[in-house]
Protein backbone atom coordinates (compact mmCIF):
# COMPACT_ATOMS: atom_id res chain seq x y z
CA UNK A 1 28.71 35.86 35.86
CA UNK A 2 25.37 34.06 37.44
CA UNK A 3 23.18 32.03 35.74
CA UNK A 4 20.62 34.68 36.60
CA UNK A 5 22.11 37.47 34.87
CA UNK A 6 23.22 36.24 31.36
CA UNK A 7 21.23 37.08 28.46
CA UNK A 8 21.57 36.16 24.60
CA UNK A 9 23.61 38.67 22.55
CA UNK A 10 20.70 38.20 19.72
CA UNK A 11 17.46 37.19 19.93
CA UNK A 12 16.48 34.21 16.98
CA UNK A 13 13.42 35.22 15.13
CA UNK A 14 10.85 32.66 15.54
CA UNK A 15 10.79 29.73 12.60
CA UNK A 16 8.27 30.83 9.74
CA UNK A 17 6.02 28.07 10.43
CA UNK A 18 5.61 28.72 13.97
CA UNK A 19 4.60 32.36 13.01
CA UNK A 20 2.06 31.06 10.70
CA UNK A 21 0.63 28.85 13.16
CA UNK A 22 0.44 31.75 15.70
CA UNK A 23 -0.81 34.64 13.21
CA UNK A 24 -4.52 35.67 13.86
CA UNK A 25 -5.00 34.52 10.80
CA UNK A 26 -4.68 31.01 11.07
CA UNK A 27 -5.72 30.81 14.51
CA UNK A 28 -8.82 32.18 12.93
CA UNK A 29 -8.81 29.47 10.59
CA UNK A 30 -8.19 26.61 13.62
CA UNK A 31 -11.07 27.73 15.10
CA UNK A 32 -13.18 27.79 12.21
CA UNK A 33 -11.92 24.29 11.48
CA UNK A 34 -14.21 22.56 13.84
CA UNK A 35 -17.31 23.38 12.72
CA UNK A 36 -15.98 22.81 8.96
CA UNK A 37 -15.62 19.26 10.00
CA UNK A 38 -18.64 19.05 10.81
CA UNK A 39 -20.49 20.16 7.83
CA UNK A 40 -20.63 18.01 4.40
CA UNK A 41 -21.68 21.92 2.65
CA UNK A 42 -18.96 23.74 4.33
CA UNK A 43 -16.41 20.55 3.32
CA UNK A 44 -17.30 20.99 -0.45
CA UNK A 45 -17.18 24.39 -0.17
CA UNK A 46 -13.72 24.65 0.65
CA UNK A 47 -12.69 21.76 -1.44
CA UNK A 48 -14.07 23.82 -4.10
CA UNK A 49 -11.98 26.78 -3.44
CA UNK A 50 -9.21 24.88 -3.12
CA UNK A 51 -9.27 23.51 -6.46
CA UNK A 52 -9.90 27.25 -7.81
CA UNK A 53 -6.29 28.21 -6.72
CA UNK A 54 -3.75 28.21 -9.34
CA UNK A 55 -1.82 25.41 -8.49
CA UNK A 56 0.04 24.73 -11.85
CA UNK A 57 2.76 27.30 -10.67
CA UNK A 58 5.56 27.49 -7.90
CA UNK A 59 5.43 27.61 -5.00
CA UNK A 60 1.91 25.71 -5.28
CA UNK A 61 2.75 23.35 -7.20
CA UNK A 62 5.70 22.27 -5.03
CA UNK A 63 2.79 20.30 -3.05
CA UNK A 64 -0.13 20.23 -5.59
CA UNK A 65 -0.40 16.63 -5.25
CA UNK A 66 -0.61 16.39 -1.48
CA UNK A 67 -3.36 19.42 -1.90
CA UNK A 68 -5.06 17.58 -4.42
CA UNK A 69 -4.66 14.68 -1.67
CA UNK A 70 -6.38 16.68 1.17
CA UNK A 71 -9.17 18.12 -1.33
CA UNK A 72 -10.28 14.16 -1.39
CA UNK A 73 -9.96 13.54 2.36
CA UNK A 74 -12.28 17.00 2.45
CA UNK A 75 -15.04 15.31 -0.03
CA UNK A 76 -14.45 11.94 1.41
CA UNK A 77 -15.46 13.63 4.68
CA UNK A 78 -18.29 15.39 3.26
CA UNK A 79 -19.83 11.63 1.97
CA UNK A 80 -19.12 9.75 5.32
CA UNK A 81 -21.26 13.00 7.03
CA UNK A 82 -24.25 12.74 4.96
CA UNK A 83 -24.04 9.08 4.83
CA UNK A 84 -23.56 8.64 8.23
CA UNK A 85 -26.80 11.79 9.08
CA UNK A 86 -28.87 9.53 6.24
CA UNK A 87 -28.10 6.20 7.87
CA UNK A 88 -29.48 7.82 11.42
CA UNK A 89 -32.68 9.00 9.81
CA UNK A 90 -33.57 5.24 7.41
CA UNK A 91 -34.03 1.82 7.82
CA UNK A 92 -31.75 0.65 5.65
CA UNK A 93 -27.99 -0.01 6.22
CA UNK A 94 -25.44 2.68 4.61
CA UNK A 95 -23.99 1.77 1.86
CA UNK A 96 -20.23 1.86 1.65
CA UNK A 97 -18.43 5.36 0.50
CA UNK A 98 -15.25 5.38 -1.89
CA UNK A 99 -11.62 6.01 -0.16
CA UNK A 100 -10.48 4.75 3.03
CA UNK A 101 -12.25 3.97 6.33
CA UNK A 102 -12.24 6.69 8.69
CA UNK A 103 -10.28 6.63 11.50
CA UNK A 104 -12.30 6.84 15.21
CA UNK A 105 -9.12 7.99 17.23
CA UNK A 106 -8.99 11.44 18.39
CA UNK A 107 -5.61 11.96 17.26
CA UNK A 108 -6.71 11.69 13.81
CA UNK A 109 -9.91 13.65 14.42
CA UNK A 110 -7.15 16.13 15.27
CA UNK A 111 -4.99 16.31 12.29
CA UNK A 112 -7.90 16.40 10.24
CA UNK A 113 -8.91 19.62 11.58
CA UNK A 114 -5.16 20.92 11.23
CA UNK A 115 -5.42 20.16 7.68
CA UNK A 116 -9.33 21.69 7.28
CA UNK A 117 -7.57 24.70 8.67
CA UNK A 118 -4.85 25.14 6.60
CA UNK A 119 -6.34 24.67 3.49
CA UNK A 120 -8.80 27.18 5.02
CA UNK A 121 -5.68 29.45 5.48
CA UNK A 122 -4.58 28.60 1.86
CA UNK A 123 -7.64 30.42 0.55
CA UNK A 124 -7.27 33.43 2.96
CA UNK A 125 -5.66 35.85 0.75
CA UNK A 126 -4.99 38.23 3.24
CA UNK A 127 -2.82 35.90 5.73
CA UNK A 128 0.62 36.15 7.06
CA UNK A 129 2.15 37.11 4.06
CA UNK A 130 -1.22 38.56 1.90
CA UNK A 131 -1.15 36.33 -1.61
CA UNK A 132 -1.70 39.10 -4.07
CA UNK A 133 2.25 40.14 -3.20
CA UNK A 134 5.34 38.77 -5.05
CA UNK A 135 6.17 35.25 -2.89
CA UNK A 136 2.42 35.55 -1.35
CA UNK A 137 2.33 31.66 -1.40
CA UNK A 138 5.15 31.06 0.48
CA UNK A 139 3.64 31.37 4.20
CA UNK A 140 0.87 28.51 2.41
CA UNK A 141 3.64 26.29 1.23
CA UNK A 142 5.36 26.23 4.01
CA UNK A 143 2.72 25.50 6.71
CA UNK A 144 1.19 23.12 4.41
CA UNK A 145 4.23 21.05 3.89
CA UNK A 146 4.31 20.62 7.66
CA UNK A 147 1.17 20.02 8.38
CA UNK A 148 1.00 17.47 5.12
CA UNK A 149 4.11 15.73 6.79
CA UNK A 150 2.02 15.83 10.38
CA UNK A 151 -0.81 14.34 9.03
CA UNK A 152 0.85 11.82 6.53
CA UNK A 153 -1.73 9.32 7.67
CA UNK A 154 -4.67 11.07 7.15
CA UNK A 155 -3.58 11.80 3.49
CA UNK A 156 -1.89 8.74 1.72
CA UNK A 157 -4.57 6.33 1.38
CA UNK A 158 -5.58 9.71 -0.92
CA UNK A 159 -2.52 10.02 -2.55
CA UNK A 160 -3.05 6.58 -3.60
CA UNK A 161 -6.00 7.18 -5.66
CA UNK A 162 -3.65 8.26 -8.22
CA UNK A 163 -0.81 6.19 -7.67
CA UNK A 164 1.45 8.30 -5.76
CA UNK A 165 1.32 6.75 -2.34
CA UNK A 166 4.17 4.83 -3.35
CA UNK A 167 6.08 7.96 -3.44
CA UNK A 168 6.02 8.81 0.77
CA UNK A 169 6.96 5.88 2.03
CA UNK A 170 10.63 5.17 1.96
């Protein structure tokens, strides 16, 4: 037999988290993402929702603390905007925000935005798998788990703020 002519006997369904990241849903979500970043109102906003979910049960609460982690990068965000748009338009020199210093490389810009639009995905309840079903939240947990481990950075200078930073790093 040629190289040419062989073909699997079964096909492999694609991983779970590659179909979430490939559903309209969250591509949706990616491209909303951008301007989210941009926008201390939006930022809140979400964080807000966020916080609304129910996270007290499984599967949420498998990574409520690394949610509760990204809901403080979000607000963190949100201050380091306004400061940053109030610094442009007064004399005086900004005055220092709680949390971390941001990052200026691109690849964290990047992550950022993955995380803006997965928690933006989170709060879709009509996503992959739509949340109102039994095991709705598993699609969530599962793309947020990756993209919390992509974007481990970004997140556990947040984590620290209540003493669980201690707990990612090996």
């Amino acid at each position: 037999m040629s190289e040419h002519g062989w073909k699997p006997l079964s096909r492999t369904t694609l991983p779970t988290v590659t179909r979430v990241l490939r559903s309209p849903t969250f591509l949706h979500a990616r491209d909303r993402s951008a301007s989210i970043v941009e926008s201390p109102t939006e930022l809140r906003d979400l964080a807000a929702r966020v916080e609304a979910l129910d996270q007290s049960r499984p599967p949420l609460s498998a990574v409520a603390d690394r949610v509760a982690a990204a809901v403080r990068l979000l607000r963190a965000t949100a201050a380091r905007l306004e400061e940053s748009s109030a610094a442009g338009s007064a004399v005086r020199p900004p005055t220092p925000q709680p949390g971390p210093a941001p990052s200026s490389s691109a690849g964290s810009a990047a992550r950022t935005r993955l995380v803006v639009a997965t928690l933006l995905y989170l709060v879709t309840p009509d996503d992959l798998v739509p949340d109102f079903r039994v095991g709705g939240y598993f699609d969530d947990v599962l793309v947020l788990s990756w993209v919390f481990g992509a974007a481990c950075k970004e997140l556990e200078p947040y984590l620290a703020d209540e003493g669980l930073a201690e707990e990612t790093t090996p």
